[in-house]
Protein backbone atom coordinates (compact mmCIF):
# COMPACT_ATOMS: atom_id res chain seq x y z
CA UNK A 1 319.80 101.66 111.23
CA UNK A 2 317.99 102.73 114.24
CA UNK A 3 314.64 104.92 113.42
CA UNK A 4 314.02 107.63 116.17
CA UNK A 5 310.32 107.83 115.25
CA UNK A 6 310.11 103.96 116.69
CA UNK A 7 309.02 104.28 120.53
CA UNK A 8 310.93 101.44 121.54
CA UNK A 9 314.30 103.37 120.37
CA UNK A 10 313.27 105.88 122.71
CA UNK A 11 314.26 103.88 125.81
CA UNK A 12 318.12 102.72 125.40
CA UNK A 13 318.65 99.42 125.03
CA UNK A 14 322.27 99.78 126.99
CA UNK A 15 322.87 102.24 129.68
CA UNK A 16 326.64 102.67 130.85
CA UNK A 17 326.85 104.76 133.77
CA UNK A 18 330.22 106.02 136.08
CA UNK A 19 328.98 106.56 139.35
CA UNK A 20 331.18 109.37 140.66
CA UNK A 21 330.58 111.22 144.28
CA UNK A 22 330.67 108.92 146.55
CA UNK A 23 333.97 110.34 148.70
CA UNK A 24 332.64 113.61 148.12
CA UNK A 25 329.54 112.97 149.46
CA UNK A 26 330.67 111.45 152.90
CA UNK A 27 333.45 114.30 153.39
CA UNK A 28 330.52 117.03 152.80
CA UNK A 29 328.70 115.19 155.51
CA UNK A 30 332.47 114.88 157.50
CA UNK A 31 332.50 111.00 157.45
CA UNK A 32 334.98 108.73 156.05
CA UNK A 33 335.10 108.27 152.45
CA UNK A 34 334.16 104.14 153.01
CA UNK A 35 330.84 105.35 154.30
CA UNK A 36 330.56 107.17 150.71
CA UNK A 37 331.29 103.88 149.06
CA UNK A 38 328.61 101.89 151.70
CA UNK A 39 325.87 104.74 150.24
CA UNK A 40 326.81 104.37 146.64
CA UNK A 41 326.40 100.79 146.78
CA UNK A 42 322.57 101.44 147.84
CA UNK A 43 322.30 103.84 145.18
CA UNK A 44 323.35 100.58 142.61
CA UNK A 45 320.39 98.86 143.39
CA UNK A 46 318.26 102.06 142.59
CA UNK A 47 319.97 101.62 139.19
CA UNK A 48 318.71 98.11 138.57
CA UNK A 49 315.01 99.03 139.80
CA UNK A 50 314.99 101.65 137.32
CA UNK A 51 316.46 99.40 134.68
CA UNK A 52 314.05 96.42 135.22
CA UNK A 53 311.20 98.63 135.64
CA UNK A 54 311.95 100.60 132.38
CA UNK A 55 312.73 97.26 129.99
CA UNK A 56 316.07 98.29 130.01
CA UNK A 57 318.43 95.44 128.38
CA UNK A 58 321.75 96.10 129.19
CA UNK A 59 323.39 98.22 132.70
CA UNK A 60 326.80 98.46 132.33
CA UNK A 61 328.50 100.35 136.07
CA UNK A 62 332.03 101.57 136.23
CA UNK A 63 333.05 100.44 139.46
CA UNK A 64 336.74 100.45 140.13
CA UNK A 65 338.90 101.41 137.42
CA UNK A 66 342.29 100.86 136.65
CA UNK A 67 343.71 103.64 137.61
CA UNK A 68 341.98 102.70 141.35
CA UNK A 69 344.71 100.60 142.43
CA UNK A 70 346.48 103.85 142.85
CA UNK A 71 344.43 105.30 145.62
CA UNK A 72 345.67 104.62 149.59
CA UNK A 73 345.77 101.19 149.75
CA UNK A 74 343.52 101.68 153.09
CA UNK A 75 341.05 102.50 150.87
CA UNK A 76 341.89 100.07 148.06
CA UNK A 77 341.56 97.40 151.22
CA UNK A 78 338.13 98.78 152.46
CA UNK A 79 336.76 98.56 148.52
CA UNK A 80 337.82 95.00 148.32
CA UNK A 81 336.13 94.20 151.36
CA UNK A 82 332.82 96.21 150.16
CA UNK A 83 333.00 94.22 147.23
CA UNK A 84 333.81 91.13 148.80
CA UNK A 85 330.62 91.16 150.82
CA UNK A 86 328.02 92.79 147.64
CA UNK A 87 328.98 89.39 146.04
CA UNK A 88 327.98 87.90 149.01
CA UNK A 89 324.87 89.35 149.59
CA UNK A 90 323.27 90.30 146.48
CA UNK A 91 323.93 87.75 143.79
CA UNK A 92 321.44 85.21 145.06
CA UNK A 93 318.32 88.43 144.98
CA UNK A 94 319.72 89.39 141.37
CA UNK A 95 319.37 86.03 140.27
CA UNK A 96 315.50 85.56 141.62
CA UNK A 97 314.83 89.02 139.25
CA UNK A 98 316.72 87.60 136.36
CA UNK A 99 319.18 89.74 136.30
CA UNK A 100 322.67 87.84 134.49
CA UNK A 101 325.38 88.94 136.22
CA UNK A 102 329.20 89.39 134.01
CA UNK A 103 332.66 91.30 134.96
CA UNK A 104 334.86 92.69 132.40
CA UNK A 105 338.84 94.05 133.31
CA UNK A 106 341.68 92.93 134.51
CA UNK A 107 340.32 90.32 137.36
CA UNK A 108 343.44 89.02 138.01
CA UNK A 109 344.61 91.44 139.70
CA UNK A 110 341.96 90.99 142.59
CA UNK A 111 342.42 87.79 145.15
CA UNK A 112 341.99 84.57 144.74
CA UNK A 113 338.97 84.78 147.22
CA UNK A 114 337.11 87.46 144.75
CA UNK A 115 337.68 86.47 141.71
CA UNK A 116 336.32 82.76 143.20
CA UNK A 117 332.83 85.23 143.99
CA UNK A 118 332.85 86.26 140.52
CA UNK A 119 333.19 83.36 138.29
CA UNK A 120 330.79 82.07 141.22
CA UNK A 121 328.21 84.84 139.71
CA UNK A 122 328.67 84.96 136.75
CA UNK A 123 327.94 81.37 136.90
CA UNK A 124 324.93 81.36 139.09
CA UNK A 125 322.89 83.90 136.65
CA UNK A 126 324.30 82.86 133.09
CA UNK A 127 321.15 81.46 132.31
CA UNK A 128 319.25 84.85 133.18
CA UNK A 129 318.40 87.13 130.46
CA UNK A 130 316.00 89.81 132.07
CA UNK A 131 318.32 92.84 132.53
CA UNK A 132 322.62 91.85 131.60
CA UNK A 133 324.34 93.32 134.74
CA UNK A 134 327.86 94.58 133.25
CA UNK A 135 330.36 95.53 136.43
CA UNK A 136 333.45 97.08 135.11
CA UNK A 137 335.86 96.33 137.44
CA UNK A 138 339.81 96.85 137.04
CA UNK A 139 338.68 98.38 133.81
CA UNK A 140 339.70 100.75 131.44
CA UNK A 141 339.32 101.57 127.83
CA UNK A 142 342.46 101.54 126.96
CA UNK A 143 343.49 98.63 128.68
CA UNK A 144 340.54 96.91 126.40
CA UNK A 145 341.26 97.71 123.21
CA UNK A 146 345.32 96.93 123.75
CA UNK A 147 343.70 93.08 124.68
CA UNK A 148 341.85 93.61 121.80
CA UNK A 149 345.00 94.62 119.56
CA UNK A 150 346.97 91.57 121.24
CA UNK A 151 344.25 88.66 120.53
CA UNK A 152 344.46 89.94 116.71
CA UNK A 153 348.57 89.16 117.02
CA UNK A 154 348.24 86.14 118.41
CA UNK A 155 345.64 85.10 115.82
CA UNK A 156 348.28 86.48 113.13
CA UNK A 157 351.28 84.84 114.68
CA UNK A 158 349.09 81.80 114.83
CA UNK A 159 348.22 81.78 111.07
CA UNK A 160 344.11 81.78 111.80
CA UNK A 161 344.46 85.95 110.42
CA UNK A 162 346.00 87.71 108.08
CA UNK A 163 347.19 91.00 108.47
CA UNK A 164 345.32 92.48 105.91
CA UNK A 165 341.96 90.79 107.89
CA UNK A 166 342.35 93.32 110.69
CA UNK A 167 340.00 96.25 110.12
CA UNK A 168 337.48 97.74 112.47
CA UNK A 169 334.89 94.87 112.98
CA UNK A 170 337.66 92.36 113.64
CA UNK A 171 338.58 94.45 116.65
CA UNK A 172 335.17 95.16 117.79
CA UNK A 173 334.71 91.89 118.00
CA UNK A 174 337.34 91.28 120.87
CA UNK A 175 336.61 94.41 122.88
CA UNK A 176 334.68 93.78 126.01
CA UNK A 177 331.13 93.25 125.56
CA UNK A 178 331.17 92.70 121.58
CA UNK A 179 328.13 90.15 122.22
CA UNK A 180 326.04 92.69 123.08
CA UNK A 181 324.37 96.33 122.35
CA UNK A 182 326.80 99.79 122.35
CA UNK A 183 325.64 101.65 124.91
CA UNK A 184 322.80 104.16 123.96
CA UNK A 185 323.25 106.35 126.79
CA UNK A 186 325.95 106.91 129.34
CA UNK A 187 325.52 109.03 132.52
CA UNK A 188 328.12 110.30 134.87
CA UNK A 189 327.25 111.68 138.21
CA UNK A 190 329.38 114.08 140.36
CA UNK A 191 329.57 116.95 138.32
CA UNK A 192 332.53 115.95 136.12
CA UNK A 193 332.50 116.00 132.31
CA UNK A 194 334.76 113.42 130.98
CA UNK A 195 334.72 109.51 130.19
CA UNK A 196 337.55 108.45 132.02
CA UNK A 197 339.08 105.80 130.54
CA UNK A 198 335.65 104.17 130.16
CA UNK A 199 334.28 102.24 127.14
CA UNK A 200 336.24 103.55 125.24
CA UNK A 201 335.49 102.05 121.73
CA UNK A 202 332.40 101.12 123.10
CA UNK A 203 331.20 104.57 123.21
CA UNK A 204 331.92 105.94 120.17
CA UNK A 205 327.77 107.03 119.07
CA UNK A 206 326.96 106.88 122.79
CA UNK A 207 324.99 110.01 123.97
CA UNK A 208 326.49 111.76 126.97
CA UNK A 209 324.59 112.95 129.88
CA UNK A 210 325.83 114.54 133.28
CA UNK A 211 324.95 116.00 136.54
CA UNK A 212 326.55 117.22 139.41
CA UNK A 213 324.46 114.86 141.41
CA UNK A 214 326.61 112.89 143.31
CA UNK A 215 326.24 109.07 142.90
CA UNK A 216 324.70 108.46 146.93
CA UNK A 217 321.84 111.12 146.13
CA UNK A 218 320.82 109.05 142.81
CA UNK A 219 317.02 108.54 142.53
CA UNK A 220 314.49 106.99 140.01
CA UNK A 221 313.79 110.75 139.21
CA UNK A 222 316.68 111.91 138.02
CA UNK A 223 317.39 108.39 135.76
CA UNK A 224 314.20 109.60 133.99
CA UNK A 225 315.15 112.91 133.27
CA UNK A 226 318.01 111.74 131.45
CA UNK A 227 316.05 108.66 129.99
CA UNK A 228 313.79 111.50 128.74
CA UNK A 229 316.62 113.88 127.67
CA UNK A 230 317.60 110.95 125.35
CA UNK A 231 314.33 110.63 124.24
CA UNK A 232 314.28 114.12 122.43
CA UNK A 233 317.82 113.73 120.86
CA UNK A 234 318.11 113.07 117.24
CA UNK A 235 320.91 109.94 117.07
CA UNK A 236 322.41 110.03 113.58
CA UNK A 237 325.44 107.95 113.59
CA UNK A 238 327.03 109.70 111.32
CA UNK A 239 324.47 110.57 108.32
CA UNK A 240 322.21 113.72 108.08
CA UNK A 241 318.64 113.78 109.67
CA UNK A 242 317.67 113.84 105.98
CA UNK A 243 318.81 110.38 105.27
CA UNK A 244 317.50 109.33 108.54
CA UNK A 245 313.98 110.08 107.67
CA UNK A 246 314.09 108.25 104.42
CA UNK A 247 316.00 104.82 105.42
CA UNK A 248 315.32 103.70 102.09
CA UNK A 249 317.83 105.59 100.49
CA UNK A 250 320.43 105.08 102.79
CA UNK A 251 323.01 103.35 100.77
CA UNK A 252 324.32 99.72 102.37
C-alpha cells in the first residue's frame, strides 16, 4: 500500500489527462476549429517536457475517442490528417528522449496508412523505458472493459477458464494498460467536470483535477499546480487515514 509520507508518492507515477478546448479555443479567437487541434498538438509536447522533467513514469492522453467518429466527417478527415503527419514528425525526437511510444482502442477503425504509422511506433520505441507515452485513440472505457468481458468468454468457451475464475483481477488483467501503473492523477482541461468515457476501470482510486483552462493555453505552470494539489491529498484507497499511518496493521 502506497505511504503518503514517502516523497516519491508525492509525484504520480501515471498521469492520464483529456485535453479538452481545443475548438473552443480557435472559435474564441474566430478561426477554424483545425487550427484548435494544430495548437493542442503543441500543447502535447508541453505535456511530455513536464513529464520527463518531473520523473514522471507513465502519460496516458485522450486523443480521439469513440464517440469522435461522430463529429463532421470534415473534421474527422482534418484529425486524421493531423495525426497522420504527428506520427510522421515526432516519433523519431520521442525516441532520441526515450520516450516508448503505445496506442490503445479500436485501431481498426483508422486506415490502413495509420495504423501502418502506429505499429511503425510503437515498434521504433519498444525498447525505450524513460517516460511510457499512452495515446488513447478510438478509445473508450466502455468499449475496454466489454473486450475485456469478451477475452474472459473466449478463454471459457476455450476451456483455459472456468467460470467461477472470473473475478476482478482476471478482468483487470485484460483491460488496456494492465502492465502498467493506475493512473495517480487525471486532469481535464476546458472547464468540464466529467470522465467521459475515459479509463474507465482504470480510474477507479484516480484523483481528479480540473480547470477551465483550455488544452492550447496549457503550460508547465499550471501541470505543477495540480502536481502540487496532489501532493497535499490524503489517497486512501479505501481504508481510514488511521490504518494508513500504521501499515502494519493493515490486514492482507
Amino acid at each position: 500500500m502506497p505511504s503518503e509520507s514517502d516523497p516519491e508518492a508525492r509525484v504520480p507515477r501515471h498521469l492520464a489527462v483529456i485535453m479538452d478546448g481545443n475548438g473552443r479555443w480557435a472559435e474564441r479567437r474566430r478561426r477554424p476549429r483545425m487550427i484548435g487541434h494544430r495548437a493542442g498538438a503543441r500543447a502535447v509536447n508541453v505535456c511530455v517536457d513536464f513529464c520527463l522533467a518531473r520523473g514522471i513514469e507513465v502519460l496516458t492522453l485522450f486523443a480521439f475517442s469513440s464517440e469522435n467518429w461522430g463529429r463532421p466527417a470534415d473534421e474527422v478527415g482534418a484529425l486524421m490528417k493531423l495525426f497522420m503527419g504527428a506520427l510522421e514528425r515526432e516519433v523519431d525526437e520521442l525516441d532520441r528522449r526515450g520516450v516508448r511510444i503505445r496506442f490503445i482502442g479500436e485501431r481498426e477503425r483508422f486506415s490502413e496508412a495509420i495504423v501502418r504509422r502506429m505499429n511503425a511506433a510503437e515498434a521504433q520505441t519498444a525498447g525505450n523505458a524513460r517516460l511510457h507515452l499512452v495515446i488513447a485513440a478510438s478509445y473508450g472505457g466502455r468499449w475496454d472493459i466489454a473486450r475485456a468481458a469478451r477475452l474472459l468468454a473466449q478463454d471459457v468457451a476455450a476451456g483455459t477458464l472456468a467460470p467461477e475464475q472470473i473475478d476482478e483481477h482476471a478482468l483487470a488483467a485484460r483491460i488496456s494498460l494492465s502492465d502498467l501503473p493506475a493512473p495517480d492523477l487525471f486532469i481535464r482541461t476546458g472547464g468540464e467536470m466529467r470522465i467521459s468515457n475515459f479509463l474507465l476501470w482504470q480510474l477507479a482510486y484516480t484523483e481528479l483535477w480540473f480547470t477551465d483552462l483550455l488544452w492550447p493555453e496549457l503550460d508547465a505552470a499550471t501541470l505543477q499546480r495540480a502536481i502540487d494539489d496532489y501532493a497535499g491529498r490524503e489517497r486512501r484507497f479505501g481504508l481510514t487515514g488511521a490504518q494508513l499511518a500504521a501499515p502494519d496493521e493493515i490486514p492482507e
